[in-house]
C-alpha atoms as a PDB file:
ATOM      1  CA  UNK A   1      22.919 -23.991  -2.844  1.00  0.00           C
ATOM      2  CA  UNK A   2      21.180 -27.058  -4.312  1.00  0.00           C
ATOM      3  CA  UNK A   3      17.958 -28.439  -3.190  1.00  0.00           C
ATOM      4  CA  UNK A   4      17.576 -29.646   0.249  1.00  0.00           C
ATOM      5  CA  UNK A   5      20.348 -27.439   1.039  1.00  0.00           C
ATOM      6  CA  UNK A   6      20.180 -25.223   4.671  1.00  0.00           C
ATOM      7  CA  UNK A   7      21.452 -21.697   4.979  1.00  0.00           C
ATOM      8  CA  UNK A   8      22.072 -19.824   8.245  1.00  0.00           C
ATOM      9  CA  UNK A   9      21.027 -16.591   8.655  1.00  0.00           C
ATOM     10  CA  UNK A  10      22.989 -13.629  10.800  1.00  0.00           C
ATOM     11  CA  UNK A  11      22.652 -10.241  11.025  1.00  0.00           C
ATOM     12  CA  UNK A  12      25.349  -7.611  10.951  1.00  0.00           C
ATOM     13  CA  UNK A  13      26.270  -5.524  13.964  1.00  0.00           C
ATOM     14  CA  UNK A  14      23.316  -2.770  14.997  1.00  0.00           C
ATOM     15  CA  UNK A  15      20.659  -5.201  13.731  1.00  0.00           C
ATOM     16  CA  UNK A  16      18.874  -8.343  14.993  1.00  0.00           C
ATOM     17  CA  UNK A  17      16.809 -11.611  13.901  1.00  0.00           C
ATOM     18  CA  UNK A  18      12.728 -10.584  13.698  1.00  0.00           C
ATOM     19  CA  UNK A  19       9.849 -11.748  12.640  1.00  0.00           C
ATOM     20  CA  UNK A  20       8.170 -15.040  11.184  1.00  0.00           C
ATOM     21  CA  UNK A  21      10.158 -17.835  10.015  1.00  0.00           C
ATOM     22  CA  UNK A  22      13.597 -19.755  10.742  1.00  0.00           C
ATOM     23  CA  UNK A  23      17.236 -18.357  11.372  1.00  0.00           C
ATOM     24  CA  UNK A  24      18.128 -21.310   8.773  1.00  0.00           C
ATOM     25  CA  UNK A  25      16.342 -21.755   5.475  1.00  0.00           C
ATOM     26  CA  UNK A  26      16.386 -24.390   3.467  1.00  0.00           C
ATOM     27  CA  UNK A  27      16.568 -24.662  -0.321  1.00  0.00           C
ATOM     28  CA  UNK A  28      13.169 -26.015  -2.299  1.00  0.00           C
ATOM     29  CA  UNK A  29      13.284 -28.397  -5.019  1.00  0.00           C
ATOM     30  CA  UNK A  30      11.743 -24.908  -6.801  1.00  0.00           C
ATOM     31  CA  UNK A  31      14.715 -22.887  -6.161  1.00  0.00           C
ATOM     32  CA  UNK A  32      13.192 -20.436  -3.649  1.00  0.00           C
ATOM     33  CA  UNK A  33      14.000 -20.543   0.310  1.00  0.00           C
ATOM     34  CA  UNK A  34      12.031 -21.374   3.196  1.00  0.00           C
ATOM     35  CA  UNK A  35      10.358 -18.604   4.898  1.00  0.00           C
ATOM     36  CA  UNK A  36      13.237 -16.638   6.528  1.00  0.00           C
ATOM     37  CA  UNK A  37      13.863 -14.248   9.803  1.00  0.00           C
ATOM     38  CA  UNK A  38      14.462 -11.156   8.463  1.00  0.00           C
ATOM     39  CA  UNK A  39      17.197  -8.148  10.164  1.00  0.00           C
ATOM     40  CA  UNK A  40      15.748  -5.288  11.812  1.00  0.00           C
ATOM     41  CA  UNK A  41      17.337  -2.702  13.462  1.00  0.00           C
ATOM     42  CA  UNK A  42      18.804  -2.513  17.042  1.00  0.00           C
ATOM     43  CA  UNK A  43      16.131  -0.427  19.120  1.00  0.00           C
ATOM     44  CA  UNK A  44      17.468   2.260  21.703  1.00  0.00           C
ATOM     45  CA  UNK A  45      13.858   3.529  22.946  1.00  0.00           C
ATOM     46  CA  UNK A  46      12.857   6.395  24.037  1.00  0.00           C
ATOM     47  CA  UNK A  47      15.875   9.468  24.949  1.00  0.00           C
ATOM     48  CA  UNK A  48      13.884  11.261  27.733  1.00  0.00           C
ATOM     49  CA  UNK A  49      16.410  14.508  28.806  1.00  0.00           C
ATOM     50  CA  UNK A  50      14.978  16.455  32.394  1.00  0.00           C
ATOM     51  CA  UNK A  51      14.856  20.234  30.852  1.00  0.00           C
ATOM     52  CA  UNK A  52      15.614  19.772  27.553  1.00  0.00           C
ATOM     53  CA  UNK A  53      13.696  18.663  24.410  1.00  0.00           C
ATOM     54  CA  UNK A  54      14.795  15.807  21.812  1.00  0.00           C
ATOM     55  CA  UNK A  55      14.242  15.713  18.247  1.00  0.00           C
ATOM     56  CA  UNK A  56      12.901  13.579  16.583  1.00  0.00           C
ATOM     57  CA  UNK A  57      10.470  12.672  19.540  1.00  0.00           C
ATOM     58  CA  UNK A  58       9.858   9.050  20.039  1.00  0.00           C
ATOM     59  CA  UNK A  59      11.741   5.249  19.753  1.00  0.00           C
ATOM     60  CA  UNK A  60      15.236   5.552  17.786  1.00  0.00           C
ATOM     61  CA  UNK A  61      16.902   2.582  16.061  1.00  0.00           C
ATOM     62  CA  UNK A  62      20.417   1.869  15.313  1.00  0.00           C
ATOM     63  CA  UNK A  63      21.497   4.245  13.215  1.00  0.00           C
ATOM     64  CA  UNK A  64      19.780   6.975  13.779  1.00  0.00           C
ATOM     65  CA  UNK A  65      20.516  10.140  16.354  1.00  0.00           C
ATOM     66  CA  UNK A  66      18.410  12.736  17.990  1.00  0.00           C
ATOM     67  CA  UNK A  67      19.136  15.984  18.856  1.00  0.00           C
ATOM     68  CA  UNK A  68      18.836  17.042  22.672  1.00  0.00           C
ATOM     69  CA  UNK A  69      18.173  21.229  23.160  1.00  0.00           C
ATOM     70  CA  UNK A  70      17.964  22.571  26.871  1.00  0.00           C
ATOM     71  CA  UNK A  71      15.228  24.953  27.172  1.00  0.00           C
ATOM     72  CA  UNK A  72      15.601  28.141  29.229  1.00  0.00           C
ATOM     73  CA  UNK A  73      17.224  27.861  32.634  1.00  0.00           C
ATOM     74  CA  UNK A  74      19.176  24.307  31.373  1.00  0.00           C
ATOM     75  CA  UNK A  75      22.100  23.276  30.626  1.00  0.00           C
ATOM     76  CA  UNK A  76      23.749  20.337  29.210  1.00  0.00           C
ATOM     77  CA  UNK A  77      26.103  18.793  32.378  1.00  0.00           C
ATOM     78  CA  UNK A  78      29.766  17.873  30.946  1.00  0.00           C
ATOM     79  CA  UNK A  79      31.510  17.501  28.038  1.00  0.00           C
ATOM     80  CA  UNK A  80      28.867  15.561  25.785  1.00  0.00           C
ATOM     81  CA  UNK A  81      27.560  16.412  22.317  1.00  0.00           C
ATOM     82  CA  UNK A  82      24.007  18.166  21.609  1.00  0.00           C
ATOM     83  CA  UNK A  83      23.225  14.709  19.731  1.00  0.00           C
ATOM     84  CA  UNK A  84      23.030  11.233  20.683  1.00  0.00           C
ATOM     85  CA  UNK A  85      23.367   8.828  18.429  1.00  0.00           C
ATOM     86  CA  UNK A  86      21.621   5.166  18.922  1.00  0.00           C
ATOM     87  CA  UNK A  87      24.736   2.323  18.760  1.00  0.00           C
ATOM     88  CA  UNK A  88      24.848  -0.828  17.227  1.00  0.00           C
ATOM     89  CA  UNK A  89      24.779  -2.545  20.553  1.00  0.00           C
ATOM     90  CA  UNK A  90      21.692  -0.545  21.428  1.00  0.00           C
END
């Protein structure tokens, strides 16, 4: 990119613009960009499971999973897996 030249920035799936700066930078007669966005992951909060417990407590970002236990006199209801995993469209 030569001087005075703009570049777009995107994010791949799961993760989104954040932050200071522009979603285009530009090119400085110096060679270094503009400040820029940067790409953070997608956040899926908080899992919160009536008689059970999740690990790790706490927010979860894309890609990350958590574990859901019952604790006595639970059950998990249907066919779904002991751990949830946080997807790319949050």
């Amino acid at each position: 990119v030569l001087a005075g030249g703009r570049v777009g920035i995107s994010c791949e799936a799961g993760y989104r613009l954040d932050g200071p700066g522009y979603d285009t930078v530009q090119c400085q007669d110096d060679g270094r960009f503009t400040q820029g966005r940067r790409c953070a992951p997608v956040s899926c909060g908080s899992l919160a499971v009536v008689g059970g417990l999740v690990t790790p407590r706490g927010p979860t970002s894309y890609p990350s999973s958590v574990a859901v236990k019952c604790v006595r006199g639970f059950r998990l209801a249907g066919d779904g897996p002991e751990e949830r995993r946080c997807l790319a469209d949050g």
